[in-house]
Protein backbone atom coordinates (compact mmCIF):
# COMPACT_ATOMS: atom_id res chain seq x y z
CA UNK A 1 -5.74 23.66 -23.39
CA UNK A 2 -4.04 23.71 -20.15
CA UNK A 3 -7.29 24.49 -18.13
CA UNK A 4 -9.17 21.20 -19.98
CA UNK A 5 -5.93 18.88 -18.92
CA UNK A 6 -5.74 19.86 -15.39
CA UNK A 7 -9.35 19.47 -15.29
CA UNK A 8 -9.17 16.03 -16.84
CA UNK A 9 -6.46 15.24 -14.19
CA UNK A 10 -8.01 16.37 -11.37
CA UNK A 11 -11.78 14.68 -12.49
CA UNK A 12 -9.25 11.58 -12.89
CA UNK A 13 -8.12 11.62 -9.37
CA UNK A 14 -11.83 11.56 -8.22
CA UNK A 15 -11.99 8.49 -10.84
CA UNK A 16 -8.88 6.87 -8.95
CA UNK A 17 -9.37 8.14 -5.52
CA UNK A 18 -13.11 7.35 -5.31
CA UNK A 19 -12.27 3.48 -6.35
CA UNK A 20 -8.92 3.15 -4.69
CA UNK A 21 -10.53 4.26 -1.29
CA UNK A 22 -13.59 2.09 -1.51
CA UNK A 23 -11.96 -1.13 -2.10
CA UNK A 24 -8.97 -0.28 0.47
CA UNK A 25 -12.25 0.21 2.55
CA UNK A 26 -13.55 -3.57 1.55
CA UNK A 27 -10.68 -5.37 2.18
CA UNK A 28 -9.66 -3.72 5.44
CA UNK A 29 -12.70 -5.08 6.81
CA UNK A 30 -12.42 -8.19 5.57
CA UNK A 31 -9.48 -10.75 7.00
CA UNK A 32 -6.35 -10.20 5.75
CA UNK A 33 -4.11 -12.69 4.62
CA UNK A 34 -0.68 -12.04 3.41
CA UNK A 35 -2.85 -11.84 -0.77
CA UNK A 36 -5.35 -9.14 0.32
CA UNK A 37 -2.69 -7.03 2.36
CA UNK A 38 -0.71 -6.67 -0.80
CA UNK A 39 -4.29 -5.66 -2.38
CA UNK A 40 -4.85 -3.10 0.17
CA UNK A 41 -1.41 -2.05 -0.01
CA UNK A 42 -2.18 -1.69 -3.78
CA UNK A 43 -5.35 0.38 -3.50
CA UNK A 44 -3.51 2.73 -0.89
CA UNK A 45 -1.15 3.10 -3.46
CA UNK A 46 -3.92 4.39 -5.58
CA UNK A 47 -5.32 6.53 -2.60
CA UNK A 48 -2.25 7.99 -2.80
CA UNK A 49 -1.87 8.78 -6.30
CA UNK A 50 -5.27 10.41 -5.78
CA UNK A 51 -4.02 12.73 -3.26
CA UNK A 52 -0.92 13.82 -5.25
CA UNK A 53 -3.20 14.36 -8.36
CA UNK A 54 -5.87 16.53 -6.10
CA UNK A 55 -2.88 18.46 -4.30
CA UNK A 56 -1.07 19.36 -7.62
CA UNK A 57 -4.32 20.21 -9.82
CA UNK A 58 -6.25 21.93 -7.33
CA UNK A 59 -4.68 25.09 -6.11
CA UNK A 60 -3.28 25.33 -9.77
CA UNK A 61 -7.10 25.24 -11.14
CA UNK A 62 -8.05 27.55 -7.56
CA UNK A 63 -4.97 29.94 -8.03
CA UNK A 64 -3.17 30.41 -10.91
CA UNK A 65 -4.06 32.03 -14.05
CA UNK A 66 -6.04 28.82 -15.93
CA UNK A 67 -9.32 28.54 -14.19
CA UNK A 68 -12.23 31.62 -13.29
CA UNK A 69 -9.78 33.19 -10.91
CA UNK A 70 -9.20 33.19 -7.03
CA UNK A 71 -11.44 35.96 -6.95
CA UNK A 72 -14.31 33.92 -7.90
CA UNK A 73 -12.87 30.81 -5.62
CA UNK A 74 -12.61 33.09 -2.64
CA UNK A 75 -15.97 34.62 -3.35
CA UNK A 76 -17.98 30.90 -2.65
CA UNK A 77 -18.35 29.62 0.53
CA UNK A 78 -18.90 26.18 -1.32
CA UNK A 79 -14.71 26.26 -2.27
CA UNK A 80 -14.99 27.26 1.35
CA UNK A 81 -16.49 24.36 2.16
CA UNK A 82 -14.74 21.74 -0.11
CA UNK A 83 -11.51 23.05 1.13
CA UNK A 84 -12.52 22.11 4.82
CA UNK A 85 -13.97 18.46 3.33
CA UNK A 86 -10.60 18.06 2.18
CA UNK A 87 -8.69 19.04 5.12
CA UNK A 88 -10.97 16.49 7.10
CA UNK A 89 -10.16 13.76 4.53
CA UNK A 90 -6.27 14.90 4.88
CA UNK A 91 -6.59 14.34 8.97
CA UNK A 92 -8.17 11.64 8.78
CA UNK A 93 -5.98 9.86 6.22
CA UNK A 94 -2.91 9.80 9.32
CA UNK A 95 -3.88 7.13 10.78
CA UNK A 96 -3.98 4.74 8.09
CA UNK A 97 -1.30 6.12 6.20
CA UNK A 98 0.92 5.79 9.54
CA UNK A 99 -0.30 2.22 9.78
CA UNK A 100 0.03 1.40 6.49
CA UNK A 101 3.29 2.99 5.55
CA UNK A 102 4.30 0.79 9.07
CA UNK A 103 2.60 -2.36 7.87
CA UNK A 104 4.67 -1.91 4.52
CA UNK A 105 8.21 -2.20 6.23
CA UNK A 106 6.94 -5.14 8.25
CA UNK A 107 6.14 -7.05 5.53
CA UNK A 108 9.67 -5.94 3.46
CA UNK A 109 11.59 -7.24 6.09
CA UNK A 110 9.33 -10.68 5.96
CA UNK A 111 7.37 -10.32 9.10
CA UNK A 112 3.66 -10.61 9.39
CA UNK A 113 1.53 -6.80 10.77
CA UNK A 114 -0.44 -6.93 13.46
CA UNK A 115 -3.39 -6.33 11.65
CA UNK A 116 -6.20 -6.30 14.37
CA UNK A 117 -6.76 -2.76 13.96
CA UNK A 118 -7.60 -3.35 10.45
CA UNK A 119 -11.27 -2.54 10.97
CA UNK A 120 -10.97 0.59 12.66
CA UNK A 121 -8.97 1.44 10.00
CA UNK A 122 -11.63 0.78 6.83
CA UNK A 123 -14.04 3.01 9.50
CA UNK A 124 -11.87 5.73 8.30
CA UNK A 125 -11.44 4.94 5.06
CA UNK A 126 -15.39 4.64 4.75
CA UNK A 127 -15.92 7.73 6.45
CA UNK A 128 -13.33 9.46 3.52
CA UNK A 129 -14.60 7.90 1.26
CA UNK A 130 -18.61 9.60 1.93
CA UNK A 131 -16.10 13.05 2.33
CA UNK A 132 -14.98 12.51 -1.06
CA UNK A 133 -18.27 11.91 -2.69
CA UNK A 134 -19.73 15.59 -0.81
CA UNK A 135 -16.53 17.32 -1.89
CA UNK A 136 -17.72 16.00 -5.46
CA UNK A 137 -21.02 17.27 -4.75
CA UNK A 138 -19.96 20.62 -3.30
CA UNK A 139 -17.78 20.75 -6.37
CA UNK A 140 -20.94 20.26 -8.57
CA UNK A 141 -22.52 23.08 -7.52
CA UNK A 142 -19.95 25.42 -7.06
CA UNK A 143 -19.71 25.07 -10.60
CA UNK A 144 -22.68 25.93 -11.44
CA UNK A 145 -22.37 29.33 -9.70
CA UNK A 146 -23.89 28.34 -6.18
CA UNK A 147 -22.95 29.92 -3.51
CA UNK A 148 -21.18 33.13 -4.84
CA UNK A 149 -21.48 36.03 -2.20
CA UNK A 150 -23.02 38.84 -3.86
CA UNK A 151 -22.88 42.42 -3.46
């Protein structure tokens, strides 16, 4: 039972992550009034929630004693590869958060962001957002057996 709920969580933080990301995407390259900044606030929110969900589900599915094993994790170069995707994803994700998290106190304390780097910033989140969808697609096949080093 434990294996089918952290695989419901972490299929939910795909769910989550995948729309959060796209529409924090949307409205950072849109103008931002002081409305869509608390939207895009909001969706990073749900980026973030994402992230927590992937980073507490996935090395307990990868690791521990719930899932097909580490042996059989270690033995793919497709966890290989998702693992990288993810890493990626995580280095990309500075930035923004930094911005973000910055634009956040700005706004607390009643000021108004400098928001001009707003499209750079939905460059990156478009560019995690395609990351996401191949670390769904690695994760597809990986499933499936793919890429399991033999003999």
């Amino acid at each position: 039972m434990l294996a089918a709920l952290l695989s419901f969580l972490h299929l939910m933080a795909f769910a989550i992550g995948l729309a959060a990301i796209h529409f924090r995407a949307r409205l950072l390259g849109s103008a931002l009034d002081a409305a869509r900044l608390r939207l895009v606030f909001k969706a990073d929110t749900y980026w973030a929630v994402a992230g927590v969900l992937w980073l507490a589900t996935g090395p307990w599915r990868a690791f521990g004693p719930v899932e097909k094993g580490t042996a059989f994790y270690m033995g793919t170069w497709l966890f290989h590869l998702k693992l990288t995707l993810f890493v990626v994803v995580l280095l990309l994700e500075i930035r923004p958060m930094l911005t973000l998290l910055r634009w956040r106190r700005i706004v607390a304390s009643g000021g108004t962001p400098d928001t001009s780097k707003a499209r750079v910033l939905a460059i990156f989140s478009h560019v995690e957002l395609t990351l996401v969808v191949l670390i769904a697609l690695v994760a597809s096949f990986m499933a499936r057996g793919f890429g399991q080093r033999t003999g």
